[in-house]
C-alpha atoms as a PDB file:
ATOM      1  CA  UNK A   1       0.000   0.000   0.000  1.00  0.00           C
ATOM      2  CA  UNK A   2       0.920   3.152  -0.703  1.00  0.00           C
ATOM      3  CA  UNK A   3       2.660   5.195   1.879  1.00  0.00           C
ATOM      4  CA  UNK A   4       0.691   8.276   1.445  1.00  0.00           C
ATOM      5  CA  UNK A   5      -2.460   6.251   2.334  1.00  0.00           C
ATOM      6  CA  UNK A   6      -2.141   6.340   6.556  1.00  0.00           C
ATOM      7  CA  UNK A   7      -6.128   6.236   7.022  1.00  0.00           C
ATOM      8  CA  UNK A   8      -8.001   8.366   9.655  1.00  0.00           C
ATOM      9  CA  UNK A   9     -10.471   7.055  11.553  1.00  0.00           C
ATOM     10  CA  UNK A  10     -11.139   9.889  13.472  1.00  0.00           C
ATOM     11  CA  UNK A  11      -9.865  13.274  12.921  1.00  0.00           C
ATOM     12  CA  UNK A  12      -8.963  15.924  16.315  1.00  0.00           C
ATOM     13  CA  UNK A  13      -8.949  19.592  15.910  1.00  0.00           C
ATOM     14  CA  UNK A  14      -8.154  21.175  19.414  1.00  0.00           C
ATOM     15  CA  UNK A  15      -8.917  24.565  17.907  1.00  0.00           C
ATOM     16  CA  UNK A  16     -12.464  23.758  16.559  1.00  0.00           C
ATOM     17  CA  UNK A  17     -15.437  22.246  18.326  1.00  0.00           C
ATOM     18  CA  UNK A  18     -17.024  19.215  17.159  1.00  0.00           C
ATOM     19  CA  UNK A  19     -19.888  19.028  16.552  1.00  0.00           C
ATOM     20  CA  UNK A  20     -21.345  15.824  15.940  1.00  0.00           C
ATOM     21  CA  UNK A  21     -19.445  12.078  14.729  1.00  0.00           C
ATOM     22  CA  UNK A  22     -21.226  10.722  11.911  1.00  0.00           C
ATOM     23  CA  UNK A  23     -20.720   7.747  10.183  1.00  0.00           C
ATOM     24  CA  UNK A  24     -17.922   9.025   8.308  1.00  0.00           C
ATOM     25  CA  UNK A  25     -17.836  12.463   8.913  1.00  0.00           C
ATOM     26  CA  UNK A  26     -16.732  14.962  11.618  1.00  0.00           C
ATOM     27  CA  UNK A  27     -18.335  18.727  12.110  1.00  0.00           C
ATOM     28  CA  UNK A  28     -16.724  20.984  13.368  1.00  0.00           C
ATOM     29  CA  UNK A  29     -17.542  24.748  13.781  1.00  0.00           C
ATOM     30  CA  UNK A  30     -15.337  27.452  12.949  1.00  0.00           C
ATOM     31  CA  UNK A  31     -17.730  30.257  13.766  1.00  0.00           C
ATOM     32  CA  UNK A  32     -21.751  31.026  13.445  1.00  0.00           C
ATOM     33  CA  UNK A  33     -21.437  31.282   9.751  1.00  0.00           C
ATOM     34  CA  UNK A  34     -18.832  28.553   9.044  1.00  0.00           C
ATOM     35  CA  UNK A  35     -18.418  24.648   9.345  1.00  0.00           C
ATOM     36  CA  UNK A  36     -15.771  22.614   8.752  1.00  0.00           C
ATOM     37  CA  UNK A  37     -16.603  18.948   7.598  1.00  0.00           C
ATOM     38  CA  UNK A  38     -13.526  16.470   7.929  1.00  0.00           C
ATOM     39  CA  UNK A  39     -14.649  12.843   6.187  1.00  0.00           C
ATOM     40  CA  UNK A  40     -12.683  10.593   7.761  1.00  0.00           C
ATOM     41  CA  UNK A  41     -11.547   6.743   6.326  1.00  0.00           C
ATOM     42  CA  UNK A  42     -14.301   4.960   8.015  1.00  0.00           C
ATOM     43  CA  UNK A  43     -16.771   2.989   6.647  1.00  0.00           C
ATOM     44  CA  UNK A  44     -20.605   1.939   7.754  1.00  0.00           C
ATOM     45  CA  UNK A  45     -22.523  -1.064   6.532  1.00  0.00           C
ATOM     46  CA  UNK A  46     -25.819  -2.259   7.601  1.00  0.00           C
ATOM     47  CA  UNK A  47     -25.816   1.226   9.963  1.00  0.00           C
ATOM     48  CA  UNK A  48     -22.810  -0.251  11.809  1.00  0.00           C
ATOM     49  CA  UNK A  49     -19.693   1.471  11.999  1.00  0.00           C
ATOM     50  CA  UNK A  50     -16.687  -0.880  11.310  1.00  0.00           C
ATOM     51  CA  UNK A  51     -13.603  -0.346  13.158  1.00  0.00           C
ATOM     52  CA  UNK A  52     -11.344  -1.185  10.309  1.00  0.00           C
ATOM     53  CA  UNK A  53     -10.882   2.034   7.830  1.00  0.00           C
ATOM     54  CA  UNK A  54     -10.179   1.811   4.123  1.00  0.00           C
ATOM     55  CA  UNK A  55      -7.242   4.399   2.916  1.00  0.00           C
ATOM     56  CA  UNK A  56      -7.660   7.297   0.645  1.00  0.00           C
ATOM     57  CA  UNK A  57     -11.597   6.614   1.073  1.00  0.00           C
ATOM     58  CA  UNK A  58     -12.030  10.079   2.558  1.00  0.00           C
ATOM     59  CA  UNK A  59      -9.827  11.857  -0.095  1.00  0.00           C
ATOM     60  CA  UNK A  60     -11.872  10.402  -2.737  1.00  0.00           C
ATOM     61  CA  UNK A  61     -15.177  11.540  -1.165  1.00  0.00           C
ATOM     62  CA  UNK A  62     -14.399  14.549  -0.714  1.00  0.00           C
ATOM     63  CA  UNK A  63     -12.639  15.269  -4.231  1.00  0.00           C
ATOM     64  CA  UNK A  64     -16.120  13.868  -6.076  1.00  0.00           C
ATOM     65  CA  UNK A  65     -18.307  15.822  -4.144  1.00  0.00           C
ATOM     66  CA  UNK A  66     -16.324  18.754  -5.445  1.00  0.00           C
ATOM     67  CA  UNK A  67     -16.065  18.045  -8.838  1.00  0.00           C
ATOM     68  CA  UNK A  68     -20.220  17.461  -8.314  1.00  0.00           C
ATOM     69  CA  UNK A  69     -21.056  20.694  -6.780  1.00  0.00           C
ATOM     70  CA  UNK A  70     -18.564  22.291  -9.055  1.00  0.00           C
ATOM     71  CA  UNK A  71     -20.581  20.933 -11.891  1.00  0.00           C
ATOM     72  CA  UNK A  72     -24.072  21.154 -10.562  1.00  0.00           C
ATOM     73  CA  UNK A  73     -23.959  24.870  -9.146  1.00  0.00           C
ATOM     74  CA  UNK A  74     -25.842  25.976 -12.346  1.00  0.00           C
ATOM     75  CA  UNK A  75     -28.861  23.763 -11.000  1.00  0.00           C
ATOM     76  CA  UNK A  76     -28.298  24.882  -7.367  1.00  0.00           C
ATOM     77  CA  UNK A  77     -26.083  26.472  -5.344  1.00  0.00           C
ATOM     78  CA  UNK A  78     -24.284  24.369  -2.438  1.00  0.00           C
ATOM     79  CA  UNK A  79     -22.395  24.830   0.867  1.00  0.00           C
ATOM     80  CA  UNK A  80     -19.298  24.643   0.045  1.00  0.00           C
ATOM     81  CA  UNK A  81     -17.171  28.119  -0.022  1.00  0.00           C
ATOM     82  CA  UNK A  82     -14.753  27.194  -2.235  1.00  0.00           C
ATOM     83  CA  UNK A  83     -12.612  30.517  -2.113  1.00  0.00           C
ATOM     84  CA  UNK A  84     -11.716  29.777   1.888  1.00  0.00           C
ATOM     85  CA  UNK A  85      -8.259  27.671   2.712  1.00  0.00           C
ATOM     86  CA  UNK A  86      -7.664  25.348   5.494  1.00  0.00           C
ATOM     87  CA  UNK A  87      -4.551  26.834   6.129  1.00  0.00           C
ATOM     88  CA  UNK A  88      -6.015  30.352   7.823  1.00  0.00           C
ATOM     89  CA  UNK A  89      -8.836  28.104   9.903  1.00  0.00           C
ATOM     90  CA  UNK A  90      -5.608  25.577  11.104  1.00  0.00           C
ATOM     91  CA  UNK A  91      -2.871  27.293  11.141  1.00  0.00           C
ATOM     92  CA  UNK A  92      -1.293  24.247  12.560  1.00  0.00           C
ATOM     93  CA  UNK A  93       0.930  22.337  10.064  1.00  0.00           C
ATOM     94  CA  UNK A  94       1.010  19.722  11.902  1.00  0.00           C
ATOM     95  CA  UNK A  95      -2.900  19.478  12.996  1.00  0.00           C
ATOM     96  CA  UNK A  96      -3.568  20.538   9.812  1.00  0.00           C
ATOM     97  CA  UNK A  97      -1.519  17.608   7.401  1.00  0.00           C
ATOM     98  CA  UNK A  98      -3.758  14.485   7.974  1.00  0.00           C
ATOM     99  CA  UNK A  99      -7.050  16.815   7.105  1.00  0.00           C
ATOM    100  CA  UNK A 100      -5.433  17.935   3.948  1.00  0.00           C
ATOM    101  CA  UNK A 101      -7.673  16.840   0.592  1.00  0.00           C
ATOM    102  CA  UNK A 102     -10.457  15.701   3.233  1.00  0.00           C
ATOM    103  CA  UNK A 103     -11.555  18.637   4.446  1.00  0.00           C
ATOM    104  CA  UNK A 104     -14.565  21.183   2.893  1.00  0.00           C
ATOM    105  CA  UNK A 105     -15.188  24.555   4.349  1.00  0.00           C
ATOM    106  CA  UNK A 106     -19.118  25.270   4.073  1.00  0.00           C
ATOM    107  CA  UNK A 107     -21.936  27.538   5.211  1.00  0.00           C
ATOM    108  CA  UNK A 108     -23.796  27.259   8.260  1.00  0.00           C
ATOM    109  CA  UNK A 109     -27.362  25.636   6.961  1.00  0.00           C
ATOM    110  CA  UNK A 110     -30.154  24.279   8.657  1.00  0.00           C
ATOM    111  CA  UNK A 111     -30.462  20.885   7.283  1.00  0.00           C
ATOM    112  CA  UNK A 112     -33.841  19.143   6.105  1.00  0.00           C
ATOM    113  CA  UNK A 113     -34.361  16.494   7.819  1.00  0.00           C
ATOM    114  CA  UNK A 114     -35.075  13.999   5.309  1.00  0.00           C
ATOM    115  CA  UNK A 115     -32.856  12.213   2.479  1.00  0.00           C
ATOM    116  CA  UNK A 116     -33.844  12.987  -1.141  1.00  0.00           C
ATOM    117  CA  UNK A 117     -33.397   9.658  -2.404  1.00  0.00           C
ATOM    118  CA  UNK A 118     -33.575   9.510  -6.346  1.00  0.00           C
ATOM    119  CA  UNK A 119     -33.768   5.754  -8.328  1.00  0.00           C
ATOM    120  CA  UNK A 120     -33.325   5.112 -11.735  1.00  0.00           C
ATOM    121  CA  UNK A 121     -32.863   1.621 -11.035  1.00  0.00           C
ATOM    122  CA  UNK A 122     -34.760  -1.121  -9.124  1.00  0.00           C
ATOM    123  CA  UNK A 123     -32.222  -2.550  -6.209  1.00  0.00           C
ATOM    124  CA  UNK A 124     -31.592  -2.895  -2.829  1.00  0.00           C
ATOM    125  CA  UNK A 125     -34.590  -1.705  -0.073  1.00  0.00           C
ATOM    126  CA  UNK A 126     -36.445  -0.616  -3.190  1.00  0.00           C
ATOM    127  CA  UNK A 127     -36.195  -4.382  -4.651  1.00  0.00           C
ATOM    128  CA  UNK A 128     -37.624  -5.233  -1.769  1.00  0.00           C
ATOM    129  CA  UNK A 129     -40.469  -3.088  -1.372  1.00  0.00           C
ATOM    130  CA  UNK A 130     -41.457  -4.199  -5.092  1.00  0.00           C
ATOM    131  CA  UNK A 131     -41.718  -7.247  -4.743  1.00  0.00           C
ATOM    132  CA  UNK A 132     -43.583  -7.313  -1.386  1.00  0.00           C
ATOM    133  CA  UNK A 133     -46.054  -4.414  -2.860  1.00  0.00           C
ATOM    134  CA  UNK A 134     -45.392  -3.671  -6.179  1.00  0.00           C
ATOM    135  CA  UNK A 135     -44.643  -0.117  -5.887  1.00  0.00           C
ATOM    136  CA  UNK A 136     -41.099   1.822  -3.909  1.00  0.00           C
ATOM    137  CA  UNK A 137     -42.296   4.736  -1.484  1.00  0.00           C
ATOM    138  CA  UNK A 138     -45.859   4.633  -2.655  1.00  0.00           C
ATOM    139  CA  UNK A 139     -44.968   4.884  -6.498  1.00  0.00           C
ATOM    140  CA  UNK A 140     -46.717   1.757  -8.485  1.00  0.00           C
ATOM    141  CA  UNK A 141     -44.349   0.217 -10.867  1.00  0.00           C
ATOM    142  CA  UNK A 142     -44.983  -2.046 -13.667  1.00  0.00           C
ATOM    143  CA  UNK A 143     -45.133  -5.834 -12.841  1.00  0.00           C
ATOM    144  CA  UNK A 144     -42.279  -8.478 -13.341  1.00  0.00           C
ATOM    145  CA  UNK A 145     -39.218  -5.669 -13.133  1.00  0.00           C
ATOM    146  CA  UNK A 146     -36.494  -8.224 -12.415  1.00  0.00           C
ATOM    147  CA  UNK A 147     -33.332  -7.411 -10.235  1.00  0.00           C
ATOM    148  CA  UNK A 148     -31.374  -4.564 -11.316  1.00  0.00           C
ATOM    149  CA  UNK A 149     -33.994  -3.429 -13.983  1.00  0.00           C
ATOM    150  CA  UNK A 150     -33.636   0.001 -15.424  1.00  0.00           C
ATOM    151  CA  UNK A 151     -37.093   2.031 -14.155  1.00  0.00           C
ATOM    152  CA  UNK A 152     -39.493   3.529 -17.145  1.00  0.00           C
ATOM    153  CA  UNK A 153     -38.110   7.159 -15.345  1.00  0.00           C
ATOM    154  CA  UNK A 154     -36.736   7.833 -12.082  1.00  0.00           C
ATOM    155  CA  UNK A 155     -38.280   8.132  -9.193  1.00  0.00           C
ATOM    156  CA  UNK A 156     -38.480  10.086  -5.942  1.00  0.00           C
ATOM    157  CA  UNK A 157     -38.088   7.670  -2.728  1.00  0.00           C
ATOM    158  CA  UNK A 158     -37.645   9.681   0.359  1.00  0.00           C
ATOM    159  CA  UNK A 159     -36.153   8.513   3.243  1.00  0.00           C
ATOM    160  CA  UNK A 160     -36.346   9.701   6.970  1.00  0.00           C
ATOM    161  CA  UNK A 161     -32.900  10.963   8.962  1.00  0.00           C
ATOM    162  CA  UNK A 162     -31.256   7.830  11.264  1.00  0.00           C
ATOM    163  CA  UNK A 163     -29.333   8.654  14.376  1.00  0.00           C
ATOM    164  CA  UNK A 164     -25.910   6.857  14.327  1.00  0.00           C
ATOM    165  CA  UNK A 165     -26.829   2.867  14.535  1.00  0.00           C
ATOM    166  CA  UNK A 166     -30.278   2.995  13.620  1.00  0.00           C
ATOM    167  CA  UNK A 167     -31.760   2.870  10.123  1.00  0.00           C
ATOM    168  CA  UNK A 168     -33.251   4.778   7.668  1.00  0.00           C
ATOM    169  CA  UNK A 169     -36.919   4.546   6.776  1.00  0.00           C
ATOM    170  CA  UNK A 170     -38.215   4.705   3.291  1.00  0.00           C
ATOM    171  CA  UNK A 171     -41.520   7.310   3.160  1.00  0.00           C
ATOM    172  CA  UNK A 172     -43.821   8.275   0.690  1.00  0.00           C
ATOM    173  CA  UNK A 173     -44.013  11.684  -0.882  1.00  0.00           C
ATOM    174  CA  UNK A 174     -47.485  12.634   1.299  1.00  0.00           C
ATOM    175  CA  UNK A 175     -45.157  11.751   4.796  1.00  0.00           C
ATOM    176  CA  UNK A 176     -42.454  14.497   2.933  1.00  0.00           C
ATOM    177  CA  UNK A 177     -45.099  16.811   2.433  1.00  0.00           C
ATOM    178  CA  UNK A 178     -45.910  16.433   6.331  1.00  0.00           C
ATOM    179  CA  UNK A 179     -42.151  16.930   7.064  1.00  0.00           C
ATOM    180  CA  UNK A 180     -41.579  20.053   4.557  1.00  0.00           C
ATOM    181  CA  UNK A 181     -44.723  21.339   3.480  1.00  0.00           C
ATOM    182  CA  UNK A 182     -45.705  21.329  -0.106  1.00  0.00           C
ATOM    183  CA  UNK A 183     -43.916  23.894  -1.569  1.00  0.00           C
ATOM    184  CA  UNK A 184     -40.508  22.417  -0.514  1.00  0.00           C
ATOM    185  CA  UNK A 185     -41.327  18.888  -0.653  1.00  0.00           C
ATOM    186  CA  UNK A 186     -41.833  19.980  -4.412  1.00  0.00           C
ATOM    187  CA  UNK A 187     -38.974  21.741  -4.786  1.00  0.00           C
ATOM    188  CA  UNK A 188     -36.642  18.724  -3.694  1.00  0.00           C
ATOM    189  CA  UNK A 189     -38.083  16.679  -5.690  1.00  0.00           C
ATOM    190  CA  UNK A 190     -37.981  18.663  -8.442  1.00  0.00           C
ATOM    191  CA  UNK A 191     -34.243  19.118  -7.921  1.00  0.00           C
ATOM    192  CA  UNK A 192     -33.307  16.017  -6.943  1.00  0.00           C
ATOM    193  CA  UNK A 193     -34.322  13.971  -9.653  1.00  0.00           C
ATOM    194  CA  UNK A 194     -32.916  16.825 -12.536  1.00  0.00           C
ATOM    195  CA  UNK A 195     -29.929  16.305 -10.501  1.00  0.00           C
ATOM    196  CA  UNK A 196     -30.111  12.456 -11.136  1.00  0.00           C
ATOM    197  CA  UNK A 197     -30.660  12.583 -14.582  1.00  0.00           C
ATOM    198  CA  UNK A 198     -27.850  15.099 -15.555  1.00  0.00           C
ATOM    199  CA  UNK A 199     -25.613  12.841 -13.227  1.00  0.00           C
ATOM    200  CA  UNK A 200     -26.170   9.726 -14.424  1.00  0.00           C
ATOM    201  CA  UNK A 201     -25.805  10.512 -17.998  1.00  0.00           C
ATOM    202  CA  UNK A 202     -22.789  12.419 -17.318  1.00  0.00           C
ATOM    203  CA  UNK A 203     -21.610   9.334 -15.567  1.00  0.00           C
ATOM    204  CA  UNK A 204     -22.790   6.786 -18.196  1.00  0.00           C
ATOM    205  CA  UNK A 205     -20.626   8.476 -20.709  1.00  0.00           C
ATOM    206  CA  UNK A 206     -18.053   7.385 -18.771  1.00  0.00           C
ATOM    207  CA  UNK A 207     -18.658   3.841 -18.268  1.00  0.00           C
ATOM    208  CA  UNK A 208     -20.301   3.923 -14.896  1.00  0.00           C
ATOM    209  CA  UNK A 209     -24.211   3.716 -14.209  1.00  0.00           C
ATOM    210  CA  UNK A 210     -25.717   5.539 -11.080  1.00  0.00           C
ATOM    211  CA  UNK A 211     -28.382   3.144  -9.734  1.00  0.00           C
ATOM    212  CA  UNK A 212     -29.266   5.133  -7.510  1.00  0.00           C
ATOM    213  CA  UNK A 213     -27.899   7.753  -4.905  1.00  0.00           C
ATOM    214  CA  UNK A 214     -29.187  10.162  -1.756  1.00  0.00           C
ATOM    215  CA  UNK A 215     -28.889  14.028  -1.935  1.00  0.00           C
ATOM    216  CA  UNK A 216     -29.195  15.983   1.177  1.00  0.00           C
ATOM    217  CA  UNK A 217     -30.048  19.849   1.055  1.00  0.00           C
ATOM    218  CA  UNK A 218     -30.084  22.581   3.426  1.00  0.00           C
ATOM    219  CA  UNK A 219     -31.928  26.337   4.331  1.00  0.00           C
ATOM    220  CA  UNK A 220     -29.859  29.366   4.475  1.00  0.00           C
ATOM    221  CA  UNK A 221     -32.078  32.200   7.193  1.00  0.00           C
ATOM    222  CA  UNK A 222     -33.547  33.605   3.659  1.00  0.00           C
ATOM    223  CA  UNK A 223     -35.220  30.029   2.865  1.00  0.00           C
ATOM    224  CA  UNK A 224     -32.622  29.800   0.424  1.00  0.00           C
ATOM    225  CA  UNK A 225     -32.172  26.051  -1.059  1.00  0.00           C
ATOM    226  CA  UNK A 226     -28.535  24.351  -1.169  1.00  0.00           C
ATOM    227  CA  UNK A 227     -27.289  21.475  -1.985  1.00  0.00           C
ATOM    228  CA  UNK A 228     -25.191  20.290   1.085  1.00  0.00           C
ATOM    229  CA  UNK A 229     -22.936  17.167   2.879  1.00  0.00           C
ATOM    230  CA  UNK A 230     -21.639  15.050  -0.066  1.00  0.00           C
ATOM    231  CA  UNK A 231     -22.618  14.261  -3.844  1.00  0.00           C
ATOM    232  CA  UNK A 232     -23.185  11.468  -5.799  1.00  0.00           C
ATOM    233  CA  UNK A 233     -19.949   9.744  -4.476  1.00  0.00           C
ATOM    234  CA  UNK A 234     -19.818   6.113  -4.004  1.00  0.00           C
ATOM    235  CA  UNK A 235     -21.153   6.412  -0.613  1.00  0.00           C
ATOM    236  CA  UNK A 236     -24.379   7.995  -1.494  1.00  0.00           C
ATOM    237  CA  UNK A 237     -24.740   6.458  -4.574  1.00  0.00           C
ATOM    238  CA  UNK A 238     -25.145   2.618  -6.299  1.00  0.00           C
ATOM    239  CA  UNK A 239     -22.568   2.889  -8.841  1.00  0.00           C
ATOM    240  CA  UNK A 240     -22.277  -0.166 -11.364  1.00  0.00           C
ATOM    241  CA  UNK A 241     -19.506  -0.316 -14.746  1.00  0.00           C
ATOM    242  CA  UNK A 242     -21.413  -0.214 -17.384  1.00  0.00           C
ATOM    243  CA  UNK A 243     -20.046  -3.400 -19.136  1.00  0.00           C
ATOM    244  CA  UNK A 244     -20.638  -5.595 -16.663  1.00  0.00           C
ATOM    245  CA  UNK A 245     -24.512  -4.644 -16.423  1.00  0.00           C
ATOM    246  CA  UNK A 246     -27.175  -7.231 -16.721  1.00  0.00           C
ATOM    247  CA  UNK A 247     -30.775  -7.034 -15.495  1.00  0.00           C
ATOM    248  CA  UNK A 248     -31.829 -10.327 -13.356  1.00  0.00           C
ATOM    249  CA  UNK A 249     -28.734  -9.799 -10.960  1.00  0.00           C
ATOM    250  CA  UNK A 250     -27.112  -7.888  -8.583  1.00  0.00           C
ATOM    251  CA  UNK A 251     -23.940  -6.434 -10.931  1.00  0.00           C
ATOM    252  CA  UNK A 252     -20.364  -5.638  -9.205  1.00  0.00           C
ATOM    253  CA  UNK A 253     -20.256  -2.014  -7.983  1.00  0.00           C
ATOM    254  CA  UNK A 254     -17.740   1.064  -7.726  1.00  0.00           C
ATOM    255  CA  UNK A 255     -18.970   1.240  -3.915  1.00  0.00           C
ATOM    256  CA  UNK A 256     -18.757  -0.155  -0.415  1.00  0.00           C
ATOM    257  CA  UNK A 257     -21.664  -3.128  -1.793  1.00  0.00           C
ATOM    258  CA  UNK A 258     -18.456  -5.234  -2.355  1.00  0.00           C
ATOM    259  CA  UNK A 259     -18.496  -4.718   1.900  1.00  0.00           C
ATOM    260  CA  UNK A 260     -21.703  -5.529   2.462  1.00  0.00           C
ATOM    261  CA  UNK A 261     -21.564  -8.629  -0.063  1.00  0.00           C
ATOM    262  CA  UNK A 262     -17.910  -9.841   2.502  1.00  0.00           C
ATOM    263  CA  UNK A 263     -20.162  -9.541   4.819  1.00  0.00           C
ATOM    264  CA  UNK A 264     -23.186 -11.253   3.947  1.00  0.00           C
ATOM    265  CA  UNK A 265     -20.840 -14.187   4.115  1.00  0.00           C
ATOM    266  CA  UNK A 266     -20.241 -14.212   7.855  1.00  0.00           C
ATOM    267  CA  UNK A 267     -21.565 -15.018  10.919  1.00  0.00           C
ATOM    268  CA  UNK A 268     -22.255 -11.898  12.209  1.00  0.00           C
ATOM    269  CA  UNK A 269     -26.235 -10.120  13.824  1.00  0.00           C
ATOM    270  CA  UNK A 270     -25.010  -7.474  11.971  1.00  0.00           C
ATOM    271  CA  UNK A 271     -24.895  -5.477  15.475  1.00  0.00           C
ATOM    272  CA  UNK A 272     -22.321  -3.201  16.629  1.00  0.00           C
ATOM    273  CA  UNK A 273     -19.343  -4.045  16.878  1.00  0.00           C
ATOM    274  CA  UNK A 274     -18.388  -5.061  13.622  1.00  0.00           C
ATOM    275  CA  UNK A 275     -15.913  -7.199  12.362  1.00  0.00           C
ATOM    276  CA  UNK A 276     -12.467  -6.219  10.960  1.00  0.00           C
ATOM    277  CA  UNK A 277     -11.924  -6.103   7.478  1.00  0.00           C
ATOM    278  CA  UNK A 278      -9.340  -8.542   6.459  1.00  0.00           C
ATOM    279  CA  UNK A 279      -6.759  -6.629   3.937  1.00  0.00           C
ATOM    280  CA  UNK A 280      -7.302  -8.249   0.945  1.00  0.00           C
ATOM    281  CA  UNK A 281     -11.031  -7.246   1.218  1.00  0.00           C
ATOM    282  CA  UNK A 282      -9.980  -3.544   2.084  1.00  0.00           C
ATOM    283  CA  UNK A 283      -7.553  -3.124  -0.451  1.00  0.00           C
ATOM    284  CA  UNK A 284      -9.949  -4.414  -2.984  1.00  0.00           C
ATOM    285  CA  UNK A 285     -12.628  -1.694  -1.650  1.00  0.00           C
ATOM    286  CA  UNK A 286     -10.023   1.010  -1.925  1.00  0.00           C
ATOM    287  CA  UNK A 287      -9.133  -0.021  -5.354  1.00  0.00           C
ATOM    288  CA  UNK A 288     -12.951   0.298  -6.414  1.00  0.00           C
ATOM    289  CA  UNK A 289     -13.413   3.983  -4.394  1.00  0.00           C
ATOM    290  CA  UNK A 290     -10.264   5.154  -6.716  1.00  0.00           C
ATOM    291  CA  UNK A 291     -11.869   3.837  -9.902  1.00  0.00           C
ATOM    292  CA  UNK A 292     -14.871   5.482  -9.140  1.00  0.00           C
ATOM    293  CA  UNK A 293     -13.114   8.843  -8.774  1.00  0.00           C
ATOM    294  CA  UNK A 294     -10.646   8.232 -11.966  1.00  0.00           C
ATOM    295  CA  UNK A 295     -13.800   7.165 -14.257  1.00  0.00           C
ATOM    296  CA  UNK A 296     -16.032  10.291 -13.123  1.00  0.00           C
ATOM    297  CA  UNK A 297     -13.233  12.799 -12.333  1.00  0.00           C
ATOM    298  CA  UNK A 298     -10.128  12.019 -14.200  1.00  0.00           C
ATOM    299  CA  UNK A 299      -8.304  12.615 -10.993  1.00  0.00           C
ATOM    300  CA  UNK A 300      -6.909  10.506  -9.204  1.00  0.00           C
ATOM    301  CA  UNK A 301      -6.468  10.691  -4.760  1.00  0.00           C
ATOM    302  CA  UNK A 302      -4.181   7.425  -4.319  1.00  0.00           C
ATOM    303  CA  UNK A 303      -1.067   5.637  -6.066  1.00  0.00           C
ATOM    304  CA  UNK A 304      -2.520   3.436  -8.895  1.00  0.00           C
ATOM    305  CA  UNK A 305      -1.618   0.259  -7.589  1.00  0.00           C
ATOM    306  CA  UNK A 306      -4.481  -1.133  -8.192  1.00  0.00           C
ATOM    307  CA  UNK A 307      -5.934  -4.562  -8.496  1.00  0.00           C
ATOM    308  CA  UNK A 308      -5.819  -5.690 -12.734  1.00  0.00           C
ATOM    309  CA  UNK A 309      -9.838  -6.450 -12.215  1.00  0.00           C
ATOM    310  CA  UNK A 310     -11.262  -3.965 -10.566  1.00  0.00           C
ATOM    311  CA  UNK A 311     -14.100  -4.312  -9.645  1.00  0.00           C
END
């Protein structure tokens, strides 16, 4: 591994308060205007926090959120202040080093409190619901869809705010309407699925298809609407290659599913704590994080050596 790729698990500012831990990221304020979000190396599956952390994971993030917002800001504007260095809020060298490439300075929002979940394809919790009901969040589908089957359009499939360990519940758009009102609950969705669509042919272009992913926006004190947290990174998002997609099954993925499938094979409640990752199956989940970023971004975070068959 590559010696540049010493993973954080948790990041300490002793200048800053924190804020909150999430499952990857750590908030910190810098004043009542100003936040500083640090994404860390960890990694979550089934809501669990593992303790083992993949390299480079929070460098990649963080770099394909920005090349997102970057490209999305003509659709709406997001938190991040862009013209602000980390260098005048840690002066610190030292402090400052491991945060380098990880780090996004952003405005102060007031966060909705839902997840504006957007899916052009028919997997995971939304599989599920389908074939129990025959509809995803309240929105009928036609019958026999397999696994994996690219949706007529995309839809809108909310999802309610988790604390740390719990999960996520899918809602429909009337339970959205409840939580934002109409106007707003309109609004996202409007947004969020234009946002899908210009993503995910931007992304298909370049030989990776977004299944699906979760946007999360915020209010400035004008009701101002912003795109905030991350973007349509392998994190937030289902990402699939394009030439190994076939409807019927569940196709090899860009994100931490190659996780969650390692883990599927053990013995484990799926509880905290978690198990450690062994290193083949990290390495193999950091090579997949890095293709992800050189396919959408042309970047690239970490050295590139990288597995011959990824993913």
């Amino acid at each position: 591994m590559h010696t540049n790729a010493i993973p954080l698990l948790e990041s300490h500012i002793s200048t800053l308060t924190l804020l909150h831990r999430g499952k990857v990221r750590d908030l910190y304020a810098i004043d009542a205007d100003r936040l500083l979000i640090v994404t860390t190396d960890r990694i979550s599956a089934f809501d669990v926090i593992l303790p083992t952390a993949i390299p480079d994971k929070g460098r990649v993030l963080t770099a394909i959120s920005q090349f997102w917002f970057a490209r999305t800001q003509k659709l709406i504007p997001n938190q991040l202040l862009a013209d602000q260095s980390l260098a005048e809020i840690i002066p610190n060298p030292d402090e400052r080093a491991p945060l380098e490439g990880r780090s996004l300075i952003v405005k102060r929002l007031k966060a909705l409190p839902i997840e504006a979940v957007v899916r052009g394809y028919l997997i995971g919790t939304g599989y599920k619901d389908y074939q129990a009901t025959g509809a995803v969040c309240g929105i009928t589908l036609p019958s026999g869809l397999p696994l994996a089957a690219r949706l007529p359009e995309p839809i809108f499939t909310p999802a309610t705010k988790a604390a740390v360990g719990d999960h996520d519940e899918n809602i429909d758009f009337a339970a959205t309407v409840n939580l934002l009102g109409v106007e707003l609950a309109e609004q996202v969705r409007s947004i969020a699925i234009h946002l899908y669509v210009e993503a995910a042919a931007y992304a298909l272009e370049h030989g990776i298809i977004i299944a699906d992913t979760k946007f999360e926006f915020g209010l400035d004190k004008n009701g101002q609407l912003y795109l905030i947290d991350e973007a349509l990174t392998p994190d937030s998002s289902r990402f699939w290659p394009v030439d190994q997609y076939q409807p019927g099954i569940s196709p090899p993925s860009f994100d931490k599913q190659f996780v969650r499938d390692w883990l599927e094979t053990l013995d484990w409640n799926k509880q905290a704590p978690g198990p450690e990752i062994p290193a083949d199956i990290v390495e193999q989940t950091r090579a997949r994080y890095l293709e992800a970023e050189r396919r959408l971004t042309g970047w690239s975070t970490g050295a590139r050596d990288l597995p011959v068959n990824c993913p």
